[in-house]
N, C-alpha and C. Protein backbone atom coordinates (compact mmCIF):
# COMPACT_ATOMS: atom_id res chain seq x y z
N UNK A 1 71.75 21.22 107.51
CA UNK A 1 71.64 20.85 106.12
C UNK A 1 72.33 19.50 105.89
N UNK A 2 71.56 18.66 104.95
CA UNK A 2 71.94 17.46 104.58
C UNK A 2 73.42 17.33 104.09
N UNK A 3 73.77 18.03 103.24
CA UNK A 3 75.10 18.07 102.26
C UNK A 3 76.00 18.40 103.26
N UNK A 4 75.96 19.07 104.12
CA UNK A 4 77.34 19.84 105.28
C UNK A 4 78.02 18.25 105.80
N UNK A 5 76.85 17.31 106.56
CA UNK A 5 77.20 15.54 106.84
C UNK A 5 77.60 14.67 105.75
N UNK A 6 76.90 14.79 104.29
CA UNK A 6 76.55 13.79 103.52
C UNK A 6 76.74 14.88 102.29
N UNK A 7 77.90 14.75 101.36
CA UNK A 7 77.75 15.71 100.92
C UNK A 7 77.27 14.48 99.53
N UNK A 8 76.08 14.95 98.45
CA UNK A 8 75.81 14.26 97.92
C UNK A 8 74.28 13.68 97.26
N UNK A 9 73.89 13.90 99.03
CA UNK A 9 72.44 13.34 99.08
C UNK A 9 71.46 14.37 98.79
N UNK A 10 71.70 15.61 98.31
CA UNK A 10 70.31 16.36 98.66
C UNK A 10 69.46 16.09 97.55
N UNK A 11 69.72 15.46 96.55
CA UNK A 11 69.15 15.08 95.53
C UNK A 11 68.50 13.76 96.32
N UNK A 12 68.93 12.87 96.71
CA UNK A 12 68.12 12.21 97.60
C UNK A 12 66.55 12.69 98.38
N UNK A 13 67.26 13.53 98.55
CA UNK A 13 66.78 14.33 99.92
C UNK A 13 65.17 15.15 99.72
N UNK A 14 65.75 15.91 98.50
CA UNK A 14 64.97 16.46 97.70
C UNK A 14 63.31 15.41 97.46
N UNK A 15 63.71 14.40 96.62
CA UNK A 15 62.71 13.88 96.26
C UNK A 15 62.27 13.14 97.18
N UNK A 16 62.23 12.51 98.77
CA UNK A 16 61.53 12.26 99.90
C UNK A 16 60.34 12.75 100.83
N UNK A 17 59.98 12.37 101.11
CA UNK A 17 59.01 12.97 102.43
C UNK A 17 59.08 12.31 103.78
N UNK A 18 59.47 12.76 105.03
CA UNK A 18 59.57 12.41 106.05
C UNK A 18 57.83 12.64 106.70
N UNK A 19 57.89 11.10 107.90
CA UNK A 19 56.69 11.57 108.51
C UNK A 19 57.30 11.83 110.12
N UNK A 20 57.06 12.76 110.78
CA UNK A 20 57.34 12.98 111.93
C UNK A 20 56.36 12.69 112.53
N UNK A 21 56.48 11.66 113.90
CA UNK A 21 55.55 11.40 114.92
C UNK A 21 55.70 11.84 115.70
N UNK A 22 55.13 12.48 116.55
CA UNK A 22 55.81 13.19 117.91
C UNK A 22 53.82 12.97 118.74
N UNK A 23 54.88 11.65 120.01
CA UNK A 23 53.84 11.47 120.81
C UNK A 23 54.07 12.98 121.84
N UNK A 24 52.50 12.97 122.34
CA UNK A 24 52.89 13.99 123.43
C UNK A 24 51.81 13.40 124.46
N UNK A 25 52.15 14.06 125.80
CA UNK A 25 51.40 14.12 126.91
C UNK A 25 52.40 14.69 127.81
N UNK A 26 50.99 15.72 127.81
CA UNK A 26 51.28 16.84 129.00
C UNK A 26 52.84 17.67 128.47
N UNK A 27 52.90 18.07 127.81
CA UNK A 27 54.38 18.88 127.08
C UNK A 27 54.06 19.84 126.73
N UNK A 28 52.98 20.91 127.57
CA UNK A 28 52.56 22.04 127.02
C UNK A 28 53.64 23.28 127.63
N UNK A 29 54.74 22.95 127.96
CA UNK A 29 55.83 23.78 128.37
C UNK A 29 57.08 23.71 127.32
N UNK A 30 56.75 22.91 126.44
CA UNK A 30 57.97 22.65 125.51
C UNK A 30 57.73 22.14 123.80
N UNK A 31 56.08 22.32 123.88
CA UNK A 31 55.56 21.79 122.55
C UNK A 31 55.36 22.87 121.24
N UNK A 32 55.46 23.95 122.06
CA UNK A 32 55.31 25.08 121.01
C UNK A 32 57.03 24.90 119.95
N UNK A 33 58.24 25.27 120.96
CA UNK A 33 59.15 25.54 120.59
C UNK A 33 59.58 24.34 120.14
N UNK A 34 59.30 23.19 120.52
CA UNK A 34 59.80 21.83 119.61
C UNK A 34 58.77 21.92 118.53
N UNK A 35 58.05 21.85 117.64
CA UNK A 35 57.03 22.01 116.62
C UNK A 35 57.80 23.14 115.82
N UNK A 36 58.19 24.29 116.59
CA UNK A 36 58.58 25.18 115.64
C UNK A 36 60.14 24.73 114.50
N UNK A 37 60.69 24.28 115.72
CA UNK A 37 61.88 23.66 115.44
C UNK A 37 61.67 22.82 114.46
N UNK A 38 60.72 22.02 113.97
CA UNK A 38 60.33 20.77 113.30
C UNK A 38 60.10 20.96 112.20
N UNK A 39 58.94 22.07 111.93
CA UNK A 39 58.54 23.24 111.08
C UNK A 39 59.89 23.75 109.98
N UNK A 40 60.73 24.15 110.75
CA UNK A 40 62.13 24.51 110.31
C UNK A 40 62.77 24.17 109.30
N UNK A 41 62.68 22.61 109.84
CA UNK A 41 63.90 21.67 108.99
C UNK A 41 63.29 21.62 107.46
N UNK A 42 64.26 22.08 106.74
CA UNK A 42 63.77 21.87 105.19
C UNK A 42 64.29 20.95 104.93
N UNK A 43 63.34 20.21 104.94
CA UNK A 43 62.68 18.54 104.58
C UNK A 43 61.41 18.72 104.03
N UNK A 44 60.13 17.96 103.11
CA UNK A 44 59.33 17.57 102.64
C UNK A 44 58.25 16.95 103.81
N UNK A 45 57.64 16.84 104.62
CA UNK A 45 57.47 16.52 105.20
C UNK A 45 55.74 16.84 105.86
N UNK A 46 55.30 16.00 106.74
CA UNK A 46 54.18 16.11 107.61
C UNK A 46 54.56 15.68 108.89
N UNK A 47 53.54 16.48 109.69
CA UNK A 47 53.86 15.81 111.12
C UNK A 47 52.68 15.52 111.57
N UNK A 48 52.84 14.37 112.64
CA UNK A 48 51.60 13.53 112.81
C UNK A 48 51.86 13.67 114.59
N UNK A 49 51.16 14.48 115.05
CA UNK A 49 51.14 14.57 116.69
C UNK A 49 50.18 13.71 117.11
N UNK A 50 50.18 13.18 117.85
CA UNK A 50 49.41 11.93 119.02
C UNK A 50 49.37 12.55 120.20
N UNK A 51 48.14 13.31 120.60
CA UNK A 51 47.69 14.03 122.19
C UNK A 51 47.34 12.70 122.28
N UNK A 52 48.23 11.94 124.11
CA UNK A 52 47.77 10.79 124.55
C UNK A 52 47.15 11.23 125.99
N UNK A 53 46.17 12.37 125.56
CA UNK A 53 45.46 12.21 126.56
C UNK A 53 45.92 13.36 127.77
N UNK A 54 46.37 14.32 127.19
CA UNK A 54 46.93 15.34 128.30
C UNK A 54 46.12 16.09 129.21
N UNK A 55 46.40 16.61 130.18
CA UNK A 55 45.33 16.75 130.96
C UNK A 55 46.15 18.09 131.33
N UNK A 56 46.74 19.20 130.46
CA UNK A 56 47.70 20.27 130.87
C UNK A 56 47.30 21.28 130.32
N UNK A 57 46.40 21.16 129.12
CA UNK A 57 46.33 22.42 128.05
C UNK A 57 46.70 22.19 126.98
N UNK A 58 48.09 21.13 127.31
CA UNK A 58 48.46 20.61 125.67
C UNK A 58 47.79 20.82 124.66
N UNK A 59 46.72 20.26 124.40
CA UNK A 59 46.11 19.51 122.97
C UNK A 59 45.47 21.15 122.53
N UNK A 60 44.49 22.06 123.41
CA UNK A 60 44.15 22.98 123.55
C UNK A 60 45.50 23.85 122.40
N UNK A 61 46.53 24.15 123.41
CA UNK A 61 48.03 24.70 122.44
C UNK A 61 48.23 24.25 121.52
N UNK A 62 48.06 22.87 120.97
CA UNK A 62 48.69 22.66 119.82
C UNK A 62 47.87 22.80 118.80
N UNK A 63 45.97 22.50 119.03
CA UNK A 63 45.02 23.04 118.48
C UNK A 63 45.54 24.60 117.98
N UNK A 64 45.61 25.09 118.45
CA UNK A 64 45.61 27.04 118.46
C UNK A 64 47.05 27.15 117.36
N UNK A 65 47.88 26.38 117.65
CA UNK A 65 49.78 26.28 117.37
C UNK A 65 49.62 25.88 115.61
N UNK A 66 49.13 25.20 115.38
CA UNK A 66 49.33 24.25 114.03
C UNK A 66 47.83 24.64 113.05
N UNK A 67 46.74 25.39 113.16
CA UNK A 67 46.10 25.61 112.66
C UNK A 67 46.37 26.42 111.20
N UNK A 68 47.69 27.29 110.69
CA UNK A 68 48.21 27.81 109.85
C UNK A 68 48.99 26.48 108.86
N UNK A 69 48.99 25.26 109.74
CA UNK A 69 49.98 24.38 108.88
C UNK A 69 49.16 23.29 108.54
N UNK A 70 48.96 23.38 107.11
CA UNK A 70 48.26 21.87 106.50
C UNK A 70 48.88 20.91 106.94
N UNK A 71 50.11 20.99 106.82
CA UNK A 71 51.11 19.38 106.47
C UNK A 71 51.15 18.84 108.17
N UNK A 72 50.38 19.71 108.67
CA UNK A 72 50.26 18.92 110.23
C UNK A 72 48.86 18.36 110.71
N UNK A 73 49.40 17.12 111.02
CA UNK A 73 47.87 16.21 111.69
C UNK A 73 47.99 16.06 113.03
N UNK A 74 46.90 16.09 113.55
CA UNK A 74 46.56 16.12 115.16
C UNK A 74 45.48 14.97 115.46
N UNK A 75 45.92 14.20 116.23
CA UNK A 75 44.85 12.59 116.27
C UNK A 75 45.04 13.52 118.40
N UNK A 76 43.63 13.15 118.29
CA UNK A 76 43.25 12.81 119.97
C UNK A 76 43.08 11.76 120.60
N UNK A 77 44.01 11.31 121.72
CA UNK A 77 43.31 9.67 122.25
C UNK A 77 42.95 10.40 123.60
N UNK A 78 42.03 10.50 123.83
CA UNK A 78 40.71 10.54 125.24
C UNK A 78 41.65 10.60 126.46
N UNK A 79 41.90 8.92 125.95
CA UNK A 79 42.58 8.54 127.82
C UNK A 79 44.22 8.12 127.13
N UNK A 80 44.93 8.27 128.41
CA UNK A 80 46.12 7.82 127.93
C UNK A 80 46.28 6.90 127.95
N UNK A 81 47.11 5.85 126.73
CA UNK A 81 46.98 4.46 126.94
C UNK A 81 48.24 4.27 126.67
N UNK A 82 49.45 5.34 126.97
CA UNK A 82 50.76 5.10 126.63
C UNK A 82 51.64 5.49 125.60
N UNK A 83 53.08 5.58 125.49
CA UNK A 83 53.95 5.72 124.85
C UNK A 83 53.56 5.05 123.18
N UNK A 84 53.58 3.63 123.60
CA UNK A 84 53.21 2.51 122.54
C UNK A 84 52.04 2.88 121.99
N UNK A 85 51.42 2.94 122.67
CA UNK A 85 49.79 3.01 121.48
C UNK A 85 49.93 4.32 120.54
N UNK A 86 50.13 5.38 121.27
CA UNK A 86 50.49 6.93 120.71
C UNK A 86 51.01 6.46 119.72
N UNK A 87 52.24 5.91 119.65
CA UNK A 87 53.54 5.57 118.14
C UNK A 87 52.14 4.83 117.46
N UNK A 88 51.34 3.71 117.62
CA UNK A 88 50.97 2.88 116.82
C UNK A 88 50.01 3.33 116.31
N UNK A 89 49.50 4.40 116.61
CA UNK A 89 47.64 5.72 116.27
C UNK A 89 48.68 6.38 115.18
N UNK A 90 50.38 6.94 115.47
CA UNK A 90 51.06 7.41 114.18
C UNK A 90 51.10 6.81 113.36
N UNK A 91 52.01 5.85 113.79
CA UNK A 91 51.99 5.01 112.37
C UNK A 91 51.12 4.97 111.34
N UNK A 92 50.06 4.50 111.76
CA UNK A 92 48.94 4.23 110.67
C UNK A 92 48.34 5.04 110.26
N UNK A 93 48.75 6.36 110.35
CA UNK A 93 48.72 7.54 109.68
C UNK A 93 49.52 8.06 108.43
N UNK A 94 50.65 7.01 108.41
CA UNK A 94 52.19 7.74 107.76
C UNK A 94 51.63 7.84 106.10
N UNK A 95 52.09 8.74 105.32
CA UNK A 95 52.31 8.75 104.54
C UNK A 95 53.47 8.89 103.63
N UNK A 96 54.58 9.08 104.73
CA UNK A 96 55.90 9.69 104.10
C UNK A 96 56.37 8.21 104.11
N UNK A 97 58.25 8.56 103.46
CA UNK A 97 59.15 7.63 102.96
C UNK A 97 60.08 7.07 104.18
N UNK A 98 60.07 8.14 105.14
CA UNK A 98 60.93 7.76 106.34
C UNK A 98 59.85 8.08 107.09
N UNK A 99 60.05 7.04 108.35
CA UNK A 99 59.23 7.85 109.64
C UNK A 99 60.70 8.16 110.83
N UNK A 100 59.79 9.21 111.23
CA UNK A 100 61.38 9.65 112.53
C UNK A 100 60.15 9.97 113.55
N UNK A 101 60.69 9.48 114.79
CA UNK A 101 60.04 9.62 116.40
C UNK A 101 60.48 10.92 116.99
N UNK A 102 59.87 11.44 117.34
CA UNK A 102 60.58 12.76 117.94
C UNK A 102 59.49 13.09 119.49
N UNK A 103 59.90 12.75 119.95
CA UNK A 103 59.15 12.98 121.42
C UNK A 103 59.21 14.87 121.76
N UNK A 104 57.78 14.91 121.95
CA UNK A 104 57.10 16.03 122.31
C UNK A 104 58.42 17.30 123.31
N UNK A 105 59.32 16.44 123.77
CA UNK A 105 60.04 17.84 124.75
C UNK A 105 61.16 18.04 124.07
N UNK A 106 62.28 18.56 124.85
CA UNK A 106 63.56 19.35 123.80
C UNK A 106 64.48 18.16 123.84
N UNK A 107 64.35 17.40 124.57
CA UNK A 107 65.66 16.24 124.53
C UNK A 107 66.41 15.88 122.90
N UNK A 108 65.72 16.11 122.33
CA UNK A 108 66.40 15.91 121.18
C UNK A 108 66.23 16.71 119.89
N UNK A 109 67.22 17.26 119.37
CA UNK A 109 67.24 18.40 117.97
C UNK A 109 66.99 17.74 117.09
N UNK A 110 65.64 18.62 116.40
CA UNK A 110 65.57 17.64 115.30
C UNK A 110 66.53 18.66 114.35
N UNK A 111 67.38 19.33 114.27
CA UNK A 111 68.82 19.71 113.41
C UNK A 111 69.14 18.28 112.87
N UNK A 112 69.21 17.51 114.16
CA UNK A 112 69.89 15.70 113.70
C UNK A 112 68.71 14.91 112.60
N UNK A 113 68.17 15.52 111.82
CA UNK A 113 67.26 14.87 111.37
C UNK A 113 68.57 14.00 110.12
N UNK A 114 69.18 15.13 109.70
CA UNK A 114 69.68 15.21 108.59
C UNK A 114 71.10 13.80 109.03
N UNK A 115 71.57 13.91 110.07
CA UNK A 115 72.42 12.63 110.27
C UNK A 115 71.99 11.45 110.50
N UNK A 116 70.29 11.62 110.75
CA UNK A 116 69.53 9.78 111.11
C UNK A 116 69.49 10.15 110.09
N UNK A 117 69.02 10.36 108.99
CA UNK A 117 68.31 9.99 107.81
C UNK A 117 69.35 9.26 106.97
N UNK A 118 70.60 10.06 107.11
CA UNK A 118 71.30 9.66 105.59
C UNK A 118 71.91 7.86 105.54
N UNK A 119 72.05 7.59 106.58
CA UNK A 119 71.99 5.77 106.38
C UNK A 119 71.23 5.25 105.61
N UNK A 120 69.71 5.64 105.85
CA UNK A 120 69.04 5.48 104.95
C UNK A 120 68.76 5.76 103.76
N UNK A 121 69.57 6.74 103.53
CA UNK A 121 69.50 7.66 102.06
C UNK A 121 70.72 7.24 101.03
N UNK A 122 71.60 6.61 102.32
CA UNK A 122 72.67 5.72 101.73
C UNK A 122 72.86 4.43 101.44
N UNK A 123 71.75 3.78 101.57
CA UNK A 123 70.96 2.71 101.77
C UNK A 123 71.88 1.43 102.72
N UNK A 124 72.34 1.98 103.38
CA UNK A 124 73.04 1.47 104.55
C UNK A 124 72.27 0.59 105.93
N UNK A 125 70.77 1.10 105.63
CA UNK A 125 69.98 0.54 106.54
C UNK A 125 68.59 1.30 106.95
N UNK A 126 67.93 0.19 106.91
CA UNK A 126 66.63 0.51 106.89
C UNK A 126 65.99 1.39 108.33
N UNK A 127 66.45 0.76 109.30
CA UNK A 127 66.24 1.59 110.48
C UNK A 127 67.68 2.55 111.77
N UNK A 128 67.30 3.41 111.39
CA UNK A 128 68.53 4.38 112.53
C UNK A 128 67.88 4.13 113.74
N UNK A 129 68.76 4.30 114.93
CA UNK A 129 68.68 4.67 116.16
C UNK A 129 69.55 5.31 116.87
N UNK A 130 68.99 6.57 117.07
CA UNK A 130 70.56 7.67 117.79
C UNK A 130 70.90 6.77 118.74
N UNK A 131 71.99 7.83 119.24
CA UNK A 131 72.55 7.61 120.54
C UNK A 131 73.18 8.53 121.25
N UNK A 132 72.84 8.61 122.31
CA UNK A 132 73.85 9.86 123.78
C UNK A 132 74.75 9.34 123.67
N UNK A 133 75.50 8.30 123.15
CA UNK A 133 76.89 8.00 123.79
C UNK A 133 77.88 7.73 122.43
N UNK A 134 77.68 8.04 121.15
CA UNK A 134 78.22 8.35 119.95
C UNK A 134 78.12 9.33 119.34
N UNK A 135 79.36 9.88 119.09
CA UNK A 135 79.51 11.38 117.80
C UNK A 135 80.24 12.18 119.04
N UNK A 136 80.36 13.55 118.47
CA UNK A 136 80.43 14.46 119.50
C UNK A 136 80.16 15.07 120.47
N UNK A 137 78.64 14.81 120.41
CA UNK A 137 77.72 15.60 121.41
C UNK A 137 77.37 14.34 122.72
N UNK A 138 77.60 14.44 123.74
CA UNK A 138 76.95 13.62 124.82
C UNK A 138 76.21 14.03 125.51
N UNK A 139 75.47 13.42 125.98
CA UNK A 139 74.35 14.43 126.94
C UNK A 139 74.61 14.07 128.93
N UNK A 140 74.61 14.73 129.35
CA UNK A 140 75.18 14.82 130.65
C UNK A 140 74.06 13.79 131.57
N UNK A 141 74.45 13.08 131.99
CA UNK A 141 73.46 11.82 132.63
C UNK A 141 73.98 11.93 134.14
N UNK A 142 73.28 11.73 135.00
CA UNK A 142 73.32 10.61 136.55
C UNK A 142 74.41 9.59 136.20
N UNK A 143 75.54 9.26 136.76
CA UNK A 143 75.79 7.99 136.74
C UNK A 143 75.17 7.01 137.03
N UNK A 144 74.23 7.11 137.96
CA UNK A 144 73.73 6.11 138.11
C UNK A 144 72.45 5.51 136.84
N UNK A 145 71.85 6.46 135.92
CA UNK A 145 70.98 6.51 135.41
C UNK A 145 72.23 5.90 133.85
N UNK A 146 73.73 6.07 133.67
CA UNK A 146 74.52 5.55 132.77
C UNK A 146 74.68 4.27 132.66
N UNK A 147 74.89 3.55 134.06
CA UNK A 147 75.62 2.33 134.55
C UNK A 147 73.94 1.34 134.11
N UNK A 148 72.78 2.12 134.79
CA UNK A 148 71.64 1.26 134.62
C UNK A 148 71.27 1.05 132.98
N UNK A 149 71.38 1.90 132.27
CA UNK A 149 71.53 2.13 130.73
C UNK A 149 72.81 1.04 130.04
N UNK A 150 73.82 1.02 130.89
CA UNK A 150 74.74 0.40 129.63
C UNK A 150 74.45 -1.32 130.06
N UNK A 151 73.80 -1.48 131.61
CA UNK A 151 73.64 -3.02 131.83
C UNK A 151 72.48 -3.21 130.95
N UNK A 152 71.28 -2.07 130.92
CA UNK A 152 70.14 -3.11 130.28
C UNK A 152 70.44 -2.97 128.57
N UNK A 153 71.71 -2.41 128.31
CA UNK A 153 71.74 -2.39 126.89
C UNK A 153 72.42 -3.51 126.36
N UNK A 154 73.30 -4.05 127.06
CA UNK A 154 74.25 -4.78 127.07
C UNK A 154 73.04 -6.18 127.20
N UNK A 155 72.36 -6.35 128.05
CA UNK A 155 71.21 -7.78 128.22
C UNK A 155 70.85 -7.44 127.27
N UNK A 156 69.57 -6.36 126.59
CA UNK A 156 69.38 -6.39 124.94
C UNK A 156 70.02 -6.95 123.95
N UNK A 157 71.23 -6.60 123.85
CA UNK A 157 72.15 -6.71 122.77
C UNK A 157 72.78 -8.50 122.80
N UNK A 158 72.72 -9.16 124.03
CA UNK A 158 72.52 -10.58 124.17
C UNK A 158 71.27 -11.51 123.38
N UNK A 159 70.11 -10.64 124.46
CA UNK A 159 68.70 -11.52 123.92
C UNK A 159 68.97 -11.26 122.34
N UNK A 160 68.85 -10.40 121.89
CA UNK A 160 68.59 -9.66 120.79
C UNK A 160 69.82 -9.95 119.43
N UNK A 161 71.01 -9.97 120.10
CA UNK A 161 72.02 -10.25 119.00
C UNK A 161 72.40 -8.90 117.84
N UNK A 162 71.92 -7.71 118.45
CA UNK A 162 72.21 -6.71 118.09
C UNK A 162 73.34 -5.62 119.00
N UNK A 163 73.94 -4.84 117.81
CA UNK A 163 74.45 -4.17 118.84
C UNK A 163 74.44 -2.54 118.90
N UNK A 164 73.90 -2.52 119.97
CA UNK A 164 73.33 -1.14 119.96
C UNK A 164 74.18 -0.44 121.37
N UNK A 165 73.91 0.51 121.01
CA UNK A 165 75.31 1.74 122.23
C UNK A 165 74.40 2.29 123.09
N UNK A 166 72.53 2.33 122.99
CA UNK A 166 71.73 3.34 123.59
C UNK A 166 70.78 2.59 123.38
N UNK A 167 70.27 1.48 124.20
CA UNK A 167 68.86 0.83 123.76
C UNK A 167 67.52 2.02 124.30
N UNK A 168 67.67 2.21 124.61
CA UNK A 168 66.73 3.19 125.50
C UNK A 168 66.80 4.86 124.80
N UNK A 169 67.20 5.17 123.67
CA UNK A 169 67.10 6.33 122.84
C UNK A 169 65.75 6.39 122.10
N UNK A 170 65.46 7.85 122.28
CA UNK A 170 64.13 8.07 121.21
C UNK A 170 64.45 8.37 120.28
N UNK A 171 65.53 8.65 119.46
CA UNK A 171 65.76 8.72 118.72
C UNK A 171 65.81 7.90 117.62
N UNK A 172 64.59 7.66 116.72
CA UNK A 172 64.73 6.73 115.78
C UNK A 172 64.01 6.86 114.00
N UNK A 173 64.54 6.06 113.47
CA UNK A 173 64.15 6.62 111.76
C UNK A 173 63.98 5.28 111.21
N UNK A 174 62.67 5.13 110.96
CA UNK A 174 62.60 3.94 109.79
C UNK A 174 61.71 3.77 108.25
N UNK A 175 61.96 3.23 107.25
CA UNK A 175 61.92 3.70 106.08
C UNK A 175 60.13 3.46 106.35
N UNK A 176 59.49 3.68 105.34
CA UNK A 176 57.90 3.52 105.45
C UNK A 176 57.81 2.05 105.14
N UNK A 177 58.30 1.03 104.51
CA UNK A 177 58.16 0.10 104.47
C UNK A 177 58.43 -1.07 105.31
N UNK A 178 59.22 -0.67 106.40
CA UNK A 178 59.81 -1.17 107.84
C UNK A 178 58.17 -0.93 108.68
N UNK A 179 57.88 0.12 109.04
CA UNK A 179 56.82 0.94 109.52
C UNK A 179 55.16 -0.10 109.56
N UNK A 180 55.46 -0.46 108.33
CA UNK A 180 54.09 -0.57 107.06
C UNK A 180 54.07 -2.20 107.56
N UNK A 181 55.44 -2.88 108.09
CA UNK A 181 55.36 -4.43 108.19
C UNK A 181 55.10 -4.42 109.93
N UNK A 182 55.06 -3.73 110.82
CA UNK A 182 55.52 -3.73 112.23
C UNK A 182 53.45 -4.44 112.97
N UNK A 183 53.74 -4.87 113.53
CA UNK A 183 52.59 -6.26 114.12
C UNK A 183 51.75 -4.52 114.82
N UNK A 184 50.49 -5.16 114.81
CA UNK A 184 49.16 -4.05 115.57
C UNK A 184 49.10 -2.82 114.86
N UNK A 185 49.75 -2.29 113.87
CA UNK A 185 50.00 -1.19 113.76
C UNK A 185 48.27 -0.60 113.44
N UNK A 186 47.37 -1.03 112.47
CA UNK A 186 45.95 -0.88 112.01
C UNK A 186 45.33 -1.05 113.25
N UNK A 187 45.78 -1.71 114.25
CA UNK A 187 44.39 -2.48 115.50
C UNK A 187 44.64 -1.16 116.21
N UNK A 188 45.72 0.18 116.15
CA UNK A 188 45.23 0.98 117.30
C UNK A 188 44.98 2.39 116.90
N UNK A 189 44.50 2.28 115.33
CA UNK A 189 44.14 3.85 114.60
C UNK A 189 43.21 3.76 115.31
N UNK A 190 42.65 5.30 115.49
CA UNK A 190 41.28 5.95 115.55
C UNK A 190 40.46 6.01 114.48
């Protein structure tokens, strides 16, 4: 719940609609119980799934999974043409006030919906990006898969002039009007 982090906002909260994107391919081992989870969060909301092309049963499951839920859209892309295109077939779907990325497997709770959002609800900033390596919770990594993470975050945060703790997180939230300005977004609807 929003108020337990942010005590304040549910009046915020209240009058919003989130769009959830959740690319998938091949996540027919973990797409039921992440959807349900999604389903959950009382938030306002639609979710916009992107099958990029699974070749597992996926699209089949989520066909059968989401047929009881209006507020859920299902776009098919044929062949897979990637991470990127999937997000950019969402996008140009959105109708909500925030968009949040939520990738098809369990790596990430959307419980945390309610702590990306409220920056934005606090008008603190237009786009969130979690992170494994801030708050309480860390997620147990390879060192070697840490060390390669904090060098290419650290070159980002050079080119870029930003500073970010997790360049490489899916975790992300941006208002619909951030979304609505981002380059190709129309060139890769269906």
């Amino acid at each position: 719940m929003l108020s337990q982090y942010h005590p304040g906002l549910q009046e915020k909260i209240d009058r919003l609609k989130i769009s959830v994107i959740v690319p998938v391919y091949n996540e027919r081992d973990t797409i039921e119980t992440l959807l349900a989870r999604v389903i959950a969060i009382d938030i306002d909301k639609e979710i916009i799934i992107v099958d990029d092309g699974s070749e597992d049963g996926t699209l089949e499951l989520i066909k059968d999974y989401i047929s009881p839920f209006s507020f859920i859209q299902l776009i098919s892309q044929k062949n897979n043409r990637g991470k990127g295109a999937a997000l950019r077939t969402g996008f140009s779907k959105v109708t909500g006030d925030i968009v949040i990325i939520q990738d098809g497997d369990l790596e990430y709770d959307p419980s945390d919906y309610y702590r990306l959002i409220a920056p934005i609800l606090e008008n603190k900033a237009d786009v969130v990006y979690g992170s494994r390596f801030l708050g309480a919770n860390h997620r147990v990594l390879f060192y070697r898969h840490y060390i390669a993470n904090k060098m290419l975050t650290a070159l980002s945060n050079l080119f870029t002039n930003i500073n970010l703790s997790d360049m490489t997180t899916c975790f992300k939230a941006f208002t619909a009007d951030i979304v609505a300005r981002l380059d190709n977004v129309k060139h890769y609807s269906n």
